[in-house]
N, C-alpha and C. Protein backbone atom coordinates (compact mmCIF):
# COMPACT_ATOMS: atom_id res chain seq x y z
N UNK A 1 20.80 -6.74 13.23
CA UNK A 1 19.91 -6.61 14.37
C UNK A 1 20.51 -5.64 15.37
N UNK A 2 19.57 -4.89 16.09
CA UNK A 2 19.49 -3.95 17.08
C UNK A 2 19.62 -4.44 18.50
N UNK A 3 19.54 -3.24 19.02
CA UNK A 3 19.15 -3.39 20.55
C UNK A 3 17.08 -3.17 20.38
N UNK A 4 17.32 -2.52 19.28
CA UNK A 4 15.62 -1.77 19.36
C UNK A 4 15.24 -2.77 18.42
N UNK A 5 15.27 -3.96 17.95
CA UNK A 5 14.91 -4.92 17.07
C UNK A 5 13.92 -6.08 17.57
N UNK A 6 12.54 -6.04 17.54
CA UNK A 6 11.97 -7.36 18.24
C UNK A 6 12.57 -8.44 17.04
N UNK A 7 12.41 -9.49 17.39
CA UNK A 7 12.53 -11.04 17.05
C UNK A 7 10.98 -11.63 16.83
N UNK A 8 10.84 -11.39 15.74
CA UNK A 8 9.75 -12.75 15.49
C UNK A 8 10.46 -14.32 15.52
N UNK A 9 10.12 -15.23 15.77
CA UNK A 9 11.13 -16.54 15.39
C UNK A 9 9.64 -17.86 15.65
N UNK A 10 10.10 -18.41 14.64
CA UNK A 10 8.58 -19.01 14.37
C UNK A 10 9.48 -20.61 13.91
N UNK A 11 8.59 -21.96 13.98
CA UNK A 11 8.38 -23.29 13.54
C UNK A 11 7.26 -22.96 12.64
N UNK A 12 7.63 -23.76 11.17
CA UNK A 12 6.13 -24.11 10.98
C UNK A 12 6.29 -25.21 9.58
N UNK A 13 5.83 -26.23 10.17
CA UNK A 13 6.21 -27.74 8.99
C UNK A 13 5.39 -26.99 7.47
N UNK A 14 4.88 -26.38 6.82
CA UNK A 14 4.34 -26.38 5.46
C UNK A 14 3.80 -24.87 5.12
N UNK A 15 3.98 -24.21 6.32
CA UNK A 15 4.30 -22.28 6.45
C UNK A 15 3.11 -21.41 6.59
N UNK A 16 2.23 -21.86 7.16
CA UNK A 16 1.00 -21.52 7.76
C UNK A 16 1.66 -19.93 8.53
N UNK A 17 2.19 -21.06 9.63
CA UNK A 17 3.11 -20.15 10.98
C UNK A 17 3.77 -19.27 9.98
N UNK A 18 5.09 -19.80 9.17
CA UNK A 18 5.66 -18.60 8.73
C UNK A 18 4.97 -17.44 7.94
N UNK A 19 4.01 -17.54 7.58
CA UNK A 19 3.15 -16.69 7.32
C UNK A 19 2.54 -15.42 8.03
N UNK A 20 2.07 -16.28 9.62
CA UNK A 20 1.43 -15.40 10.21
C UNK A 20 2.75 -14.54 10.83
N UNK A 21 3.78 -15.52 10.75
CA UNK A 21 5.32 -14.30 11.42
C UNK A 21 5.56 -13.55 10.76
N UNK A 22 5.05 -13.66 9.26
CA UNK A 22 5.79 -12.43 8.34
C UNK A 22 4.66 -11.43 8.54
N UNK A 23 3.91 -11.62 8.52
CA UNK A 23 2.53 -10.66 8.86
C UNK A 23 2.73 -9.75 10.07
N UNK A 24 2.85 -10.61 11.27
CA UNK A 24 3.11 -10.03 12.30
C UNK A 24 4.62 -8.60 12.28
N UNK A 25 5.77 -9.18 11.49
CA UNK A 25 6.80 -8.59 11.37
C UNK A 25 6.39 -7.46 10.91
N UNK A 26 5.68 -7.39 9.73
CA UNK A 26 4.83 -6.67 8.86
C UNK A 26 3.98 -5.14 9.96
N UNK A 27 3.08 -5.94 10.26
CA UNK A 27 2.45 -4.89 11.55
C UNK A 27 3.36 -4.20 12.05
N UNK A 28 4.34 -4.56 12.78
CA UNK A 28 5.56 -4.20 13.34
C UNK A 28 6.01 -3.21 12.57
N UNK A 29 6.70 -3.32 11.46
CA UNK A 29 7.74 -2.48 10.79
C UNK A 29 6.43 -1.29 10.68
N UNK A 30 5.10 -1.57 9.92
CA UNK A 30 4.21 -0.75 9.59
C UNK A 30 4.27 0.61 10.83
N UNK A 31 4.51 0.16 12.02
CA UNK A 31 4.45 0.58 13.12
C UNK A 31 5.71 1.56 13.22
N UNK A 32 6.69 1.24 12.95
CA UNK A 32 7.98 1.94 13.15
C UNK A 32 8.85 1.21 14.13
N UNK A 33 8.35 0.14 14.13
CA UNK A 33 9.73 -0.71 14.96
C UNK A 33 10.53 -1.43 13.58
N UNK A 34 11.50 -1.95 14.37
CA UNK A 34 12.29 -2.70 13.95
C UNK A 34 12.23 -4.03 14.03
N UNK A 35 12.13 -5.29 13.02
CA UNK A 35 11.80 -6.64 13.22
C UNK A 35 12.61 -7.42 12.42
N UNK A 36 12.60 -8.44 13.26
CA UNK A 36 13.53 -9.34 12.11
C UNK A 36 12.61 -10.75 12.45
N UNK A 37 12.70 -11.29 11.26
CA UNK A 37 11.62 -12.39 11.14
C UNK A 37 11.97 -13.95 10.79
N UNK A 38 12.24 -14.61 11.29
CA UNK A 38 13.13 -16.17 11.26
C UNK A 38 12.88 -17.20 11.70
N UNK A 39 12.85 -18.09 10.97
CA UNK A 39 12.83 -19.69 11.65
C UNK A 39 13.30 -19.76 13.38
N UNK A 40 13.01 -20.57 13.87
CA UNK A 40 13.31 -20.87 15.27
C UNK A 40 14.74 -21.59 15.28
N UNK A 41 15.00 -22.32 14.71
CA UNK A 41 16.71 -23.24 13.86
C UNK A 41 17.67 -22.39 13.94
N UNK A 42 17.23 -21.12 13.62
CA UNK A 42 18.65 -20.23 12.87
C UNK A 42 18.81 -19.04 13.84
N UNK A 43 18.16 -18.76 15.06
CA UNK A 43 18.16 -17.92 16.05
C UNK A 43 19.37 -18.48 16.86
N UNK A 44 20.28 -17.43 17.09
CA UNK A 44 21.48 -17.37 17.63
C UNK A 44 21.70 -17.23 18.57
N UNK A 45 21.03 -15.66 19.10
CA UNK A 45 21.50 -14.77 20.47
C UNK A 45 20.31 -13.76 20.57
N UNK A 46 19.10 -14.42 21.45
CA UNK A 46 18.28 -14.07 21.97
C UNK A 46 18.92 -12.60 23.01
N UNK A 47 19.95 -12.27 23.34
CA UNK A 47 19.66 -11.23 24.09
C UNK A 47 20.31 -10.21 23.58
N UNK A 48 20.19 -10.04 21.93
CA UNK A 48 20.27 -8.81 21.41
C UNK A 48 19.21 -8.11 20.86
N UNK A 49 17.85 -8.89 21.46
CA UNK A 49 16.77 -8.75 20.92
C UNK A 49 15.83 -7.48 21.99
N UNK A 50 15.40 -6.60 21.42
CA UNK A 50 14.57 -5.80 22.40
C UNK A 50 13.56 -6.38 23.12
N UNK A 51 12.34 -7.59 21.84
CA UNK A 51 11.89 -8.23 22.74
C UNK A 51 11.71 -9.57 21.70
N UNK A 52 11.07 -10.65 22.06
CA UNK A 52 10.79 -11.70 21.32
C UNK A 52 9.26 -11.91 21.14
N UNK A 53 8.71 -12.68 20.07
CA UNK A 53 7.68 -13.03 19.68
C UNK A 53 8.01 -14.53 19.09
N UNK A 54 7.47 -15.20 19.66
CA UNK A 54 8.02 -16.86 19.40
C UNK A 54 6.51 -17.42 19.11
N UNK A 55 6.32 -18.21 18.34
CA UNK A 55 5.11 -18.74 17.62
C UNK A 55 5.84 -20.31 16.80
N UNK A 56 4.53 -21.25 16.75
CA UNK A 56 4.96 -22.81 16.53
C UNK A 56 3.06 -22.83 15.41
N UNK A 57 3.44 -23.73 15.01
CA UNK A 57 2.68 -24.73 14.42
C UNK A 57 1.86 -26.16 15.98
N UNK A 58 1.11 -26.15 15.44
CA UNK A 58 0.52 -27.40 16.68
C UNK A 58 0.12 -28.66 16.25
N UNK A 59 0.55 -29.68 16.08
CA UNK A 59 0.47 -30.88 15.85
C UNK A 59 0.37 -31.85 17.03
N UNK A 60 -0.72 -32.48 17.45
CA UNK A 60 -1.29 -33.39 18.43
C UNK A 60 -1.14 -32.98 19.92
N UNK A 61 -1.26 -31.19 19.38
CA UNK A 61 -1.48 -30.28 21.14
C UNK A 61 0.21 -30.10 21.75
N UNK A 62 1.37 -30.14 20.54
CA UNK A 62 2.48 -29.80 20.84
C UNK A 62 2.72 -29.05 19.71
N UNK A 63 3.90 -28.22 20.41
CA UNK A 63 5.14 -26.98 19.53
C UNK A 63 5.94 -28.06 18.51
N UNK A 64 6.37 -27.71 17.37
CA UNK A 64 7.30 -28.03 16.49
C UNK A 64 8.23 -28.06 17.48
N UNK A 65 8.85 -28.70 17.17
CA UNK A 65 10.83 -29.17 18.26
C UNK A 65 11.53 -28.33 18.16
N UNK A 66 11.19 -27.24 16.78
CA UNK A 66 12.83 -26.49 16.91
C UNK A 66 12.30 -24.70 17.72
N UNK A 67 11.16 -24.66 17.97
CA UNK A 67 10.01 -23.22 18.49
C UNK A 67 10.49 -24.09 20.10
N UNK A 68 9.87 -25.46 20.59
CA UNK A 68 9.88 -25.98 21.80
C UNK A 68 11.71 -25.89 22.19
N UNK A 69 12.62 -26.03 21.64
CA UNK A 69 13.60 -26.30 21.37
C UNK A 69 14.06 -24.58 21.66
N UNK A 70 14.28 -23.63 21.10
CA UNK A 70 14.26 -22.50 21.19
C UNK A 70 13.69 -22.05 22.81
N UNK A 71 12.84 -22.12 22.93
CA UNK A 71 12.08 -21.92 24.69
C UNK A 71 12.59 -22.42 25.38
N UNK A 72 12.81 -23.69 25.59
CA UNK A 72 13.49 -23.86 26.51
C UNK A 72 15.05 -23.68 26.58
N UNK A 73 16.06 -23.44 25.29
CA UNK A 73 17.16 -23.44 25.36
C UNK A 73 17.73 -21.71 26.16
N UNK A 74 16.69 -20.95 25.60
CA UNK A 74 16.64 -19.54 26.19
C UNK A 74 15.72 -18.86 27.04
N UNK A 75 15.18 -19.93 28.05
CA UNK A 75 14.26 -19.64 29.37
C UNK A 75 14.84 -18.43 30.14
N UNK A 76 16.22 -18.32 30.34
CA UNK A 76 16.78 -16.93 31.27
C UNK A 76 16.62 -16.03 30.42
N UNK A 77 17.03 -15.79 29.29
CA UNK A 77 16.94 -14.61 28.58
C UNK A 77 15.48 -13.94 28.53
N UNK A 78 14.67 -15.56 27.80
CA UNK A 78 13.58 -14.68 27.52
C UNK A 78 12.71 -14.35 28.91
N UNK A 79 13.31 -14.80 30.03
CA UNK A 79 12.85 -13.92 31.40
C UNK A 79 13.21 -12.56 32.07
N UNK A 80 13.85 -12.08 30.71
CA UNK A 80 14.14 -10.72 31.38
C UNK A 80 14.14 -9.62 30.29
N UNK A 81 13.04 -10.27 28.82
CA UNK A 81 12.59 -9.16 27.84
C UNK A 81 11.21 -9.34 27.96
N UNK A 82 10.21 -8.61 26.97
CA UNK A 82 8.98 -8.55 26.70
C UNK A 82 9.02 -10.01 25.89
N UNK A 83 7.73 -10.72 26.12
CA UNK A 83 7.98 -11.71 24.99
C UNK A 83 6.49 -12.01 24.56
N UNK A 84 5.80 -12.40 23.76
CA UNK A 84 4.79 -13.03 23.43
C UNK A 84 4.84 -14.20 22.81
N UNK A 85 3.93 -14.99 22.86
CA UNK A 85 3.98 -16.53 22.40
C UNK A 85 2.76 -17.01 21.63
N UNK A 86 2.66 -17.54 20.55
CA UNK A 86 1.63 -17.65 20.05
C UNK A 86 1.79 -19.26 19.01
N UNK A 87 0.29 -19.95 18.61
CA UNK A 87 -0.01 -20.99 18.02
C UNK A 87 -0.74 -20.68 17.51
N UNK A 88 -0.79 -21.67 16.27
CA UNK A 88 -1.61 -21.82 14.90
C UNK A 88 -1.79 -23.05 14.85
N UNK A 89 -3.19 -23.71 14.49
CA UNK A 89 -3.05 -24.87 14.18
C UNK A 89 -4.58 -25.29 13.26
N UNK A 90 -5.89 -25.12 14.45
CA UNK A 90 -6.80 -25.61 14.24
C UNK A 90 -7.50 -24.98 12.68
N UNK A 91 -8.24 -25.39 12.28
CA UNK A 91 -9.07 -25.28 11.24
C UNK A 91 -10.18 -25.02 11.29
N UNK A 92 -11.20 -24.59 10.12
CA UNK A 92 -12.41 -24.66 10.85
C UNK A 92 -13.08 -23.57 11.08
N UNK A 93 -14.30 -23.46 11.45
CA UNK A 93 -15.38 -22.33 11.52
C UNK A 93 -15.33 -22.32 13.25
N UNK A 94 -15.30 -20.85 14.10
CA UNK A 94 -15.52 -20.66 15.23
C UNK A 94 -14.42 -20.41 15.69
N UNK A 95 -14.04 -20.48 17.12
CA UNK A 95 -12.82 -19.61 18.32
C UNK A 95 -12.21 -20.96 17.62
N UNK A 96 -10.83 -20.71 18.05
CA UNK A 96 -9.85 -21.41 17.66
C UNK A 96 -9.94 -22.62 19.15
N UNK A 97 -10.03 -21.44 20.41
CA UNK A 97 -9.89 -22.29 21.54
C UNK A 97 -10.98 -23.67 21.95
N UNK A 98 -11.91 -22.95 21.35
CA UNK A 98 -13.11 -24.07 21.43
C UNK A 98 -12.82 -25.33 20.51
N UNK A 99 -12.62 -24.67 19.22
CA UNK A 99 -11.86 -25.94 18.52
C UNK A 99 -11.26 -27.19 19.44
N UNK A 100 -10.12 -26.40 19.71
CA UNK A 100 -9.05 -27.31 20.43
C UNK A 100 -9.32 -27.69 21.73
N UNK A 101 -10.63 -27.73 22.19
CA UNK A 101 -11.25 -28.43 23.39
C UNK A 101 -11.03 -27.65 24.35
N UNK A 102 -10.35 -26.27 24.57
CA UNK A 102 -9.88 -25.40 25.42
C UNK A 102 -7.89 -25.34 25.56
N UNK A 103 -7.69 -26.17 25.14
CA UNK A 103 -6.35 -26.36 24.63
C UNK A 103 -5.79 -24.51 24.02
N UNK A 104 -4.87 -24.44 24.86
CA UNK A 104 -4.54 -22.95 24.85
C UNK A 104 -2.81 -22.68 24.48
N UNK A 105 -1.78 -24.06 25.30
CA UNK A 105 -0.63 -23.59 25.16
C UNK A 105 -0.05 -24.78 24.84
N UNK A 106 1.15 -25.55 25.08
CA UNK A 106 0.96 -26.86 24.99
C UNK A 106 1.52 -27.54 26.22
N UNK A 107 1.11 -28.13 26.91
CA UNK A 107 0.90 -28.41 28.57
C UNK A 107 2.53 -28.71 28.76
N UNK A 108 3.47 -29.64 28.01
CA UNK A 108 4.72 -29.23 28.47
C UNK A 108 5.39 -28.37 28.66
N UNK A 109 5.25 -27.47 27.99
CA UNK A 109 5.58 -25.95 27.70
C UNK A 109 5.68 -25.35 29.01
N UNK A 110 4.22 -25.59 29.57
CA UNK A 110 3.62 -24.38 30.49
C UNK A 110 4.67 -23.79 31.87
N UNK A 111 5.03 -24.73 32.03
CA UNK A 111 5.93 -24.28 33.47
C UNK A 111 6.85 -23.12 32.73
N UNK A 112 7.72 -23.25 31.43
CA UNK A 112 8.62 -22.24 30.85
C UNK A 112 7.52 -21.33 31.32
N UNK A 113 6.57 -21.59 30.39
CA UNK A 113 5.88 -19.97 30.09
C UNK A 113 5.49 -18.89 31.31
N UNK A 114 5.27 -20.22 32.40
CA UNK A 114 4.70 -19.24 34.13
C UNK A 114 6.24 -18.60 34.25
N UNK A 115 7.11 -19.34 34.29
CA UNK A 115 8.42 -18.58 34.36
C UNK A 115 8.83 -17.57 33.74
N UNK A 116 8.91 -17.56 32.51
CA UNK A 116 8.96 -16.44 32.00
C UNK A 116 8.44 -15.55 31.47
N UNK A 117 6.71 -15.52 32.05
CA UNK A 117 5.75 -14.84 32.17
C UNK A 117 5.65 -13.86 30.88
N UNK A 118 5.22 -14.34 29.77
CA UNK A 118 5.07 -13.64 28.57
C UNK A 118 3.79 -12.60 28.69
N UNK A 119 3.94 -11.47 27.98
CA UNK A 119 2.85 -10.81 28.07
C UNK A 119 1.33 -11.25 27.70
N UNK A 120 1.41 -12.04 26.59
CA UNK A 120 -0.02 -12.68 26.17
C UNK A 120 0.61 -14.61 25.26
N UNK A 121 -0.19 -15.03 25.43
CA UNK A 121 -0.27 -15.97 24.74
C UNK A 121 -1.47 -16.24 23.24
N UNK A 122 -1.21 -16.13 22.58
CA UNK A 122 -2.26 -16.21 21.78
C UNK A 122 -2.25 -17.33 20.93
N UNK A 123 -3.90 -18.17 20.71
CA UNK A 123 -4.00 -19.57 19.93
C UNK A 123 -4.69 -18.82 18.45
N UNK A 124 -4.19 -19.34 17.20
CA UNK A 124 -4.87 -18.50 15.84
C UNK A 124 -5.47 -19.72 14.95
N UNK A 125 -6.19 -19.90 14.22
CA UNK A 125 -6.79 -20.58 13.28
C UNK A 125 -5.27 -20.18 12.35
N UNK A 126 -4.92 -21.68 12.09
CA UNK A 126 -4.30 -22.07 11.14
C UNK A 126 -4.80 -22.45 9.23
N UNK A 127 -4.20 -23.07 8.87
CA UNK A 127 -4.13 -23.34 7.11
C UNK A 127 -3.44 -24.98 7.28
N UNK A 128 -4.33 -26.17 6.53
CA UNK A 128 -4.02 -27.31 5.83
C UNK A 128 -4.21 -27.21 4.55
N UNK A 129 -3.30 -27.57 4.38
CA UNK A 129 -3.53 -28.29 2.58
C UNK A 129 -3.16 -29.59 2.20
N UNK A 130 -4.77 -30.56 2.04
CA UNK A 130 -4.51 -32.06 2.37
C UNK A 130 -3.59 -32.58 1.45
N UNK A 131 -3.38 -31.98 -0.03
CA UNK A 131 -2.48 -32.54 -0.79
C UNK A 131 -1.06 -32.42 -0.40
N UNK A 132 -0.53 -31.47 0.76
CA UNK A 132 0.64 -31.48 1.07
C UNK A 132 0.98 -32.60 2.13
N UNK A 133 0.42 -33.15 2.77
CA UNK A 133 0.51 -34.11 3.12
C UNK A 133 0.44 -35.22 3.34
N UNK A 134 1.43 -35.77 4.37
CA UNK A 134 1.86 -37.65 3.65
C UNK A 134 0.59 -38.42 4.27
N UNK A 135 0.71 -39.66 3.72
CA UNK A 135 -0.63 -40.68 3.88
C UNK A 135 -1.31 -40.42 5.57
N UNK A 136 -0.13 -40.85 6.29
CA UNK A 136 -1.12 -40.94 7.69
C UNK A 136 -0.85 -39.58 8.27
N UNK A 137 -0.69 -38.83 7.80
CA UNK A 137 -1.18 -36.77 8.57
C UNK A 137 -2.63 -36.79 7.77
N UNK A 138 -2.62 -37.27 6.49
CA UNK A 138 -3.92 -37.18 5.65
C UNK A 138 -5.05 -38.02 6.61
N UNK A 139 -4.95 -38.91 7.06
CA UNK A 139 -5.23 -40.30 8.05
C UNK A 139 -5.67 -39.29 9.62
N UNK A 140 -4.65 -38.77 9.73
CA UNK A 140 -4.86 -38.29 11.32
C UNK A 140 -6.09 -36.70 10.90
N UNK A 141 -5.69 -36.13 10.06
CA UNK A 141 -6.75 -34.85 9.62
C UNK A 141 -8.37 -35.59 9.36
N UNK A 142 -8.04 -36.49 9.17
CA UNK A 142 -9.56 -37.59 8.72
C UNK A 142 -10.28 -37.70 10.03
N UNK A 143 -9.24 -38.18 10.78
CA UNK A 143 -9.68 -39.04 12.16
C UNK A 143 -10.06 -38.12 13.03
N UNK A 144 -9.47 -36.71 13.26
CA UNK A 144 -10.10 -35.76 13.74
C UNK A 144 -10.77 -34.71 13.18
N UNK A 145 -11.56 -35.07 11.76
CA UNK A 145 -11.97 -34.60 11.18
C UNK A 145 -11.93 -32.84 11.30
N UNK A 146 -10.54 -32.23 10.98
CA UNK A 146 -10.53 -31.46 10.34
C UNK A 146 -10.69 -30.65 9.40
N UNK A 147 -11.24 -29.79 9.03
CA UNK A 147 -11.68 -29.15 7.51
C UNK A 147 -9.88 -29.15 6.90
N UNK A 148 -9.71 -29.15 5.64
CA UNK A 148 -8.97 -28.55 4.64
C UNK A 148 -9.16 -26.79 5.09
N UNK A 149 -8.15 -26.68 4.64
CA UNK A 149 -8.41 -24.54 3.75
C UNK A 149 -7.55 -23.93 4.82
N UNK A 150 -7.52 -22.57 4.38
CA UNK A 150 -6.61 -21.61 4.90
C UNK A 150 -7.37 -21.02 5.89
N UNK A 151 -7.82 -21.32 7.25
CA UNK A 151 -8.46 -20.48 8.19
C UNK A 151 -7.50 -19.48 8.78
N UNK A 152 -6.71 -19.18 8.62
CA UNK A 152 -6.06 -18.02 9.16
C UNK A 152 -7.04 -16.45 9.36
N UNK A 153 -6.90 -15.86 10.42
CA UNK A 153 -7.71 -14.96 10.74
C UNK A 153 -7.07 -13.67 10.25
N UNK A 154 -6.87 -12.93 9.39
CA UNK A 154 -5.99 -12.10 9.08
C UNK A 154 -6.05 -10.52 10.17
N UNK A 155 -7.48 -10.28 10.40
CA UNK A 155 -7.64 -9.28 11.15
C UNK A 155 -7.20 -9.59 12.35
N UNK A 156 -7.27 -10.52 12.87
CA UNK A 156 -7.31 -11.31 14.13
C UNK A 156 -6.05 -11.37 14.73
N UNK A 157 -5.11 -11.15 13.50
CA UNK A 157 -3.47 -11.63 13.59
C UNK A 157 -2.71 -10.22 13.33
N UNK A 158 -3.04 -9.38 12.74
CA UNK A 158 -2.86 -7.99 12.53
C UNK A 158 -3.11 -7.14 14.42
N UNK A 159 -4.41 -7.30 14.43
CA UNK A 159 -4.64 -6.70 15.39
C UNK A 159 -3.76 -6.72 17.04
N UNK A 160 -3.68 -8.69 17.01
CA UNK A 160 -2.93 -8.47 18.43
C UNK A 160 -1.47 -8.39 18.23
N UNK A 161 -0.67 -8.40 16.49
CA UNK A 161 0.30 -7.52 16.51
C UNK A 161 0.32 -6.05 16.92
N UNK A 162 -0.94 -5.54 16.29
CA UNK A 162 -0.64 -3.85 16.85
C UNK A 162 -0.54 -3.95 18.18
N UNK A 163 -1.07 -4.91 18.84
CA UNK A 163 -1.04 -4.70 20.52
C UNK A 163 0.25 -4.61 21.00
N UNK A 164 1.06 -5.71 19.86
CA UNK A 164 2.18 -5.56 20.57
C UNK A 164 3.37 -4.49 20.22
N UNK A 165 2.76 -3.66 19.02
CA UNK A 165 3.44 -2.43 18.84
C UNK A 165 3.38 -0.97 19.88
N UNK A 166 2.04 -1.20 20.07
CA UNK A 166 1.20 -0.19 21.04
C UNK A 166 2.42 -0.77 22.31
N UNK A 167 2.01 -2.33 22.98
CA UNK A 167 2.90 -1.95 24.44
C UNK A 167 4.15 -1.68 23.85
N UNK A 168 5.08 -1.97 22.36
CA UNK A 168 6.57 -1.62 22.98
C UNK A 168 7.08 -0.30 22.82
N UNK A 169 5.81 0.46 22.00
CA UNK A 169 6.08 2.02 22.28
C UNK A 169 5.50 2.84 23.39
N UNK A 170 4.66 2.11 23.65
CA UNK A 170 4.43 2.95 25.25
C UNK A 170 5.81 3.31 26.26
C-alpha cells in the first residue's frame, strides 16, 4: 500500500458486501487509482491510506462489529481523509431506502459519521441465500418477510464508485 492507495475495507457475514467491495475496488483500479480491498478485521493503519471506503452488511438496522468496530476505533484518522461509507442489506424490488422504512445509516453510528463527515453515504440492495442460513435468520427473513435472491444493483454500485474516482482525481 501507498500514500495514493484508497482502502476499500468491508464486513460481510456470507459476502454479499464483499462482493460489492471487490466491485467497487474494481471501478477504482479500472479508473487508474490504486486500491486495496479487505475485510474490516485485518485493517491495520488507516493513515497510510489516501482515502477510505468502509461498507458493512445490515442486520436488524446495524453494521457487522468488525466495519462498526473499525469506525469507531479510527474516528481521528478517518477525520482527516476522504472517506465514503456505504450498506447493503435489503432485498427486494424498489429504492433500497424505502425498503428499510427510510433507514439510511445505522443510528449508533451516526454521531461518528457527523464527525467525520464522509463524503456520501450510500444504502445498496443486498443478496440472501435462505439455504445459507441458520434456523432463526431463516425465522427472522420470514418474519420480515424478505424476498430470497441476489438484489444487488450492479449499475447502481459501479456508478457511485466512479463518483468516487471522478472526486479523487479531481
Amino acid at each position: 500500500m501507498s500514500q495514493g492507495t484508497v482502502l476499500i475495507a468491508y464486513a460481510s457475514k456470507y459476502g454479499a458486501t464483499a462482493g460489492i467491495a471487490e466491485r467497487i475496488g474494481e471501478v477504482l483500479q479500472r479508473r487508474g487509482l490504486g486500491a486495496e480491498v479487505m475485510p474490516a478485521r485485518q485493517v491495520r493503519n488507516i493513515e497510510s491510506y489516501r482515502a477510505v471506503i468502509l461498507g458493512s452488511g445490515v442486520y436488524a438496522g446495524n453494521w457487522l462489529k468488525d466495519a462498526a468496530a473499525l469506525l469507531r476505533a479510527n474516528e481521528a484518522a478517518l477525520g482527516h481523509c476522504p472517506v465514503w461509507l456505504f450498506s447493503d442489506g435489503p432485498t427486494g424490488e424498489g429504492d433500497p431506502s424505502t425498503l428499510m422504512k427510510g433507514w439510511r445509516f445505522p443510528q449508533n453510528l451516526q454521531p461518528i459519521a457527523e464527525r467525520i463527515k464522509p463524503r456520501a453515504i450510500a444504502l445498496f440492495h443486498g443478496a440472501i441465500d435462505p439455504k445459507r442460513l441458520n434456523p432463526l435468520e431463516r425465522l427472522v427473513l420470514k418474519m420480515v418477510r424478505a424476498p430470497g435472491g441476489d438484489y444487488r444493483d450492479w449499475p447502481a454500485i459501479e456508478a457511485w464508485a466512479a463518483g468516487i474516482a471522478e472526486a479523487l482525481q479531481a
